[in-house]
Protein backbone atom coordinates (compact mmCIF):
# COMPACT_ATOMS: atom_id res chain seq x y z
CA UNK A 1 35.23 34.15 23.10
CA UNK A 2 36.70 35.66 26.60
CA UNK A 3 40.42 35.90 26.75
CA UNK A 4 39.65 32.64 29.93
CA UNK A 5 37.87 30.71 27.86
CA UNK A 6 40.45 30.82 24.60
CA UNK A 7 43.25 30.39 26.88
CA UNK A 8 41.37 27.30 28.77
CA UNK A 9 40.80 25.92 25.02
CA UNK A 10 44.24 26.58 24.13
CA UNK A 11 45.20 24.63 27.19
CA UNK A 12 42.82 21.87 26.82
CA UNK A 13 43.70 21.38 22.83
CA UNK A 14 47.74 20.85 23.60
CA UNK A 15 47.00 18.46 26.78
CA UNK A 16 44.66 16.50 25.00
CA UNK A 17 46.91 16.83 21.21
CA UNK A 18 50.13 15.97 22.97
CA UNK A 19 49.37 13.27 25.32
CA UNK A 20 49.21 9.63 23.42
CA UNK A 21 46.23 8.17 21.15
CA UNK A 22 46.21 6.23 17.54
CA UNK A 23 47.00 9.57 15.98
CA UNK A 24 50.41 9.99 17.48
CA UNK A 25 51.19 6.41 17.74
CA UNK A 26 51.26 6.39 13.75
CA UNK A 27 52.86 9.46 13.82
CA UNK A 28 55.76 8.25 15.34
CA UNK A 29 55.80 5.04 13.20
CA UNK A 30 55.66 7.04 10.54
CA UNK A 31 58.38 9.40 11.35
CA UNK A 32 60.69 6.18 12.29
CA UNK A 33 59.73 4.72 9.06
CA UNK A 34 59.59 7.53 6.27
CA UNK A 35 60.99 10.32 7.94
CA UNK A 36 59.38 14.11 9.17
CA UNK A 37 59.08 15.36 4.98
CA UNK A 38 57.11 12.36 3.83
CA UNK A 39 54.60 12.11 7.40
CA UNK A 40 53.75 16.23 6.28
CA UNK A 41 50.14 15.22 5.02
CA UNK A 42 50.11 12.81 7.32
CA UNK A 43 50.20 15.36 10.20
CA UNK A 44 48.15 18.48 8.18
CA UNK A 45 44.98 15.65 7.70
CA UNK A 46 45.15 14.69 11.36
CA UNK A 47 44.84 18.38 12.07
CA UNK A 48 42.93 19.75 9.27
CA UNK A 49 40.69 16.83 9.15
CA UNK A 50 40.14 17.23 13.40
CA UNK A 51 39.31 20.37 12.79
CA UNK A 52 36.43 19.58 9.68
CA UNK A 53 34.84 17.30 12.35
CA UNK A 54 35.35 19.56 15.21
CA UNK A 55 33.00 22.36 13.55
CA UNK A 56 30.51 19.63 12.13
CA UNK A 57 29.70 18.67 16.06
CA UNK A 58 29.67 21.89 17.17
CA UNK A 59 27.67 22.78 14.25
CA UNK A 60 24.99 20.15 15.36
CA UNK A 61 26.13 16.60 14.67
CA UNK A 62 25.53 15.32 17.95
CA UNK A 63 21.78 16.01 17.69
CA UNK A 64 22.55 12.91 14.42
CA UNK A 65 23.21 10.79 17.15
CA UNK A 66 20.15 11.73 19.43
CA UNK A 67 17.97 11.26 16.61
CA UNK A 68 19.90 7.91 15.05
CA UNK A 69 20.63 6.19 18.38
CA UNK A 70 22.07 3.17 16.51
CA UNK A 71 24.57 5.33 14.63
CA UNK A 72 27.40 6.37 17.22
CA UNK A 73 27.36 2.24 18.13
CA UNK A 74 28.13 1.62 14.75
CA UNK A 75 30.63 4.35 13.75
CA UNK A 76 32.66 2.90 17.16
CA UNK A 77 32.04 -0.87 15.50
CA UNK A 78 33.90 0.66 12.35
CA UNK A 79 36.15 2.59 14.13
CA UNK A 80 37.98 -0.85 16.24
CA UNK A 81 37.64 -2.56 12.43
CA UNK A 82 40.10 0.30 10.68
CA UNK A 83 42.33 0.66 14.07
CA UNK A 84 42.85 -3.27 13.74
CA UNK A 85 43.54 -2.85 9.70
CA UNK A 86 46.24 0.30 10.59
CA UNK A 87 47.51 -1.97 13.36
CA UNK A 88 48.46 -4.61 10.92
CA UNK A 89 49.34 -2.12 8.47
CA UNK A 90 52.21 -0.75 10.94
CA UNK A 91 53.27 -3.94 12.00
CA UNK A 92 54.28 -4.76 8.52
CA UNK A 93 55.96 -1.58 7.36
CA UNK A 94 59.46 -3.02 8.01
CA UNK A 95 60.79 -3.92 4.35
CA UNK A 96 62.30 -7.28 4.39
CA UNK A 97 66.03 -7.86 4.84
CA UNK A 98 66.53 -7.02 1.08
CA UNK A 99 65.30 -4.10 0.86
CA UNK A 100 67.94 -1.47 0.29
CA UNK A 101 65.86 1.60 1.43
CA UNK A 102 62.56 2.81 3.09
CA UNK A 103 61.16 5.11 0.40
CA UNK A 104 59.23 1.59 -1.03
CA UNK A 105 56.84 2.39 1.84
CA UNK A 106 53.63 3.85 1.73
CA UNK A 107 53.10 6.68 4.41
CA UNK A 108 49.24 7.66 5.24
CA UNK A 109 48.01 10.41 2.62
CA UNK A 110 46.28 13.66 3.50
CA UNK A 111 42.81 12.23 2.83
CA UNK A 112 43.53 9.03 4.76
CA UNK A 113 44.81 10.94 8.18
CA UNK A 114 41.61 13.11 7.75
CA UNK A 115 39.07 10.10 7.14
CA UNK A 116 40.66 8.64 10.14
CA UNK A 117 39.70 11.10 12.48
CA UNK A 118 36.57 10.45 11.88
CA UNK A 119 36.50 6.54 13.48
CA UNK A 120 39.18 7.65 15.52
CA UNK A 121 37.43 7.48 19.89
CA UNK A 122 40.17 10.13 20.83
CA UNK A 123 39.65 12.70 18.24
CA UNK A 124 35.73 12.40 18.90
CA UNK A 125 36.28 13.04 22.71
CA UNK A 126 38.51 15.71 22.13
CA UNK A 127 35.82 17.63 19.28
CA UNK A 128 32.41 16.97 21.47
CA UNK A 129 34.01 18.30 24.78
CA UNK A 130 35.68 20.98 23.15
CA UNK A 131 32.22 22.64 21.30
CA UNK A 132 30.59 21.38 24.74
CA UNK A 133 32.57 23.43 26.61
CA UNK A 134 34.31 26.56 24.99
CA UNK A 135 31.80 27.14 22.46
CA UNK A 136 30.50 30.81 23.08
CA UNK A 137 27.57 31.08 23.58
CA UNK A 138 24.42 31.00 20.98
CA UNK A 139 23.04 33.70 20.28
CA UNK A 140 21.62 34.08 16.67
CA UNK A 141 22.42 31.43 13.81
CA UNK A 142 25.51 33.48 12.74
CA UNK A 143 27.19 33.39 16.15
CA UNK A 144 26.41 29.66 16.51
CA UNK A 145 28.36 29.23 13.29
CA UNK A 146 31.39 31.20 14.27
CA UNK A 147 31.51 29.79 17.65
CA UNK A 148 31.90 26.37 16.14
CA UNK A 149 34.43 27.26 13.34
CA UNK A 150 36.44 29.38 16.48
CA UNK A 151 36.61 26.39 18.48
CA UNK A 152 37.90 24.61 15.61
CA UNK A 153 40.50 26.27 14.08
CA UNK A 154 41.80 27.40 17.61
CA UNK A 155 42.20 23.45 17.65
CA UNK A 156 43.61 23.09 14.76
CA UNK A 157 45.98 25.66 15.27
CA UNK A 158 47.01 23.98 18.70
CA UNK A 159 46.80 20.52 17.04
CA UNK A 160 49.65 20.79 14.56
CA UNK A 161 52.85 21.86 16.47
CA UNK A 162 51.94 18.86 18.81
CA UNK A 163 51.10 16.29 16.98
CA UNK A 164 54.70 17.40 14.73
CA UNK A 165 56.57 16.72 17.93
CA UNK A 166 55.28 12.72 17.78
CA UNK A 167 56.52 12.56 13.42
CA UNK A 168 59.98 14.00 14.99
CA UNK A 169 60.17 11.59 17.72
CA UNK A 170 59.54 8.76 15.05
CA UNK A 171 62.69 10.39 13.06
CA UNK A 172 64.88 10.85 15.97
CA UNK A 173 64.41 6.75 16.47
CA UNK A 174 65.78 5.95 12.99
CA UNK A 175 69.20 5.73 14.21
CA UNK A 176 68.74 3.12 16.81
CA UNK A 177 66.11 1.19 14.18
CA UNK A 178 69.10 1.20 11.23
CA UNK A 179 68.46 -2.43 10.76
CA UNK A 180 65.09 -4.53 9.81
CA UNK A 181 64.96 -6.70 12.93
CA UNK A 182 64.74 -3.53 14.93
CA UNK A 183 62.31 -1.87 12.85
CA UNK A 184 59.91 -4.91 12.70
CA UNK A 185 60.22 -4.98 16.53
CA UNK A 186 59.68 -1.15 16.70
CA UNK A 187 56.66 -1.37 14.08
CA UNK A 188 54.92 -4.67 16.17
CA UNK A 189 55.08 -2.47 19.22
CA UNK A 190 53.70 0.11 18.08
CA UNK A 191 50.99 -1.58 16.08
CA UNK A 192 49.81 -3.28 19.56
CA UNK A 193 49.89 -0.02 21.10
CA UNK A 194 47.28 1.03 18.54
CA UNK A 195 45.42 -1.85 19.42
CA UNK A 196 45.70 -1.58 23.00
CA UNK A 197 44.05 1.93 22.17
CA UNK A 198 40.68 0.22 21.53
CA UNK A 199 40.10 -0.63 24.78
CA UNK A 200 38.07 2.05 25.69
CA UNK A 201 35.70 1.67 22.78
CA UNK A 202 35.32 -2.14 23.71
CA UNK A 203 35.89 -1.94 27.59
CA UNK A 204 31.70 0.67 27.00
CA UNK A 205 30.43 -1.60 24.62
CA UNK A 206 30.52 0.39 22.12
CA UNK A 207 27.76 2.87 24.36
């Protein structure tokens, strides 16, 4: 890879990390509702598990859906099912009025931010046009290999420090959500911003 193209990658990987999707969304929730320690796995399976899926496409995957036309159509089908399910999820991670702390919460795991990437639109835009387009070249099977792993874990490596900026926001927002009626308002908001995130998936028809 040519010092342009890692530096266009590099580029392309914070613009399209950093700017907002369902991944950062929930980051933020999370970070307003558990705090920057206890979102950690969420943010390392966001980026780790990008960065699985990242080398499976460049590694071939999209040739899956040449060959199973029916099969991107229904991964997108799945993928506005779980982004409703997180939605509601979010929207009811206030505690009630009783609640003395926010530590009864449930934060996503590791293995739930990393399955997620793979039904979330955003994360599958950002992996195809990345192998698409800074891939080096094939050459034999080896290079094929590390171009896709490259691509990847240049990603990854871009992914983490933004997506860590969202799970700080969320903390930074504590102190003006200190009590549950701003919380639940902060937590609807941001569950119908997740929602609102579908729209390109229904807005192609699922194409």
């Amino acid at each position: 890879m040519t010092p342009d193209l890692l530096t266009a990658l590099i580029l392309f990987a914070f613009a399209a990390s950093i700017t907002p999707g369902p991944n950062n969304i929930m980051l933020l929730a999370s970070g307003a509702n558990f705090g920057l320690r206890r979102t950690v796995p969420h943010m390392l399976g966001i980026s780790l598990g990008h960065a699985l899926m990242t080398s499976l496409v460049g590694l071939g995957l999209i040739g899956l859906f040449e060959l199973l036309p029916w099969l991107r159509p229904a991964l997108m089908a799945g993928c506005a099912v779980y982004l409703v399910y997180l939605a509601w999820k979010i929207a009811n991670a206030a505690p009630p009025p009783e609640a003395e702390d926010l530590a009864k919460g449930r934060p996503l795991t590791f293995l739930q931010a990393a399955a997620f990437q793979w039904v979330n639109p955003k994360a599958w835009y950002m992996a195809i046009y990345a192998q698409t387009n800074f891939a080096p070249e094939a050459g034999i099977l080896g290079a094929t290999w590390a171009g896709a792993v490259a691509v990847a874990l240049v990603f990854a490596a871009t992914n983490l420090p933004s997506v860590t900026v969202w799970a700080w926001g969320g903390t930074q927002l504590r102190r003006w959500l200190d009590g549950p009626g701003r919380l639940r308002a902060f937590n609807i908001t941001m569950a119908l911003l997740l929602v609102a995130s579908l729209w390109p998936i229904l807005s192609s028809g699922f194409g």
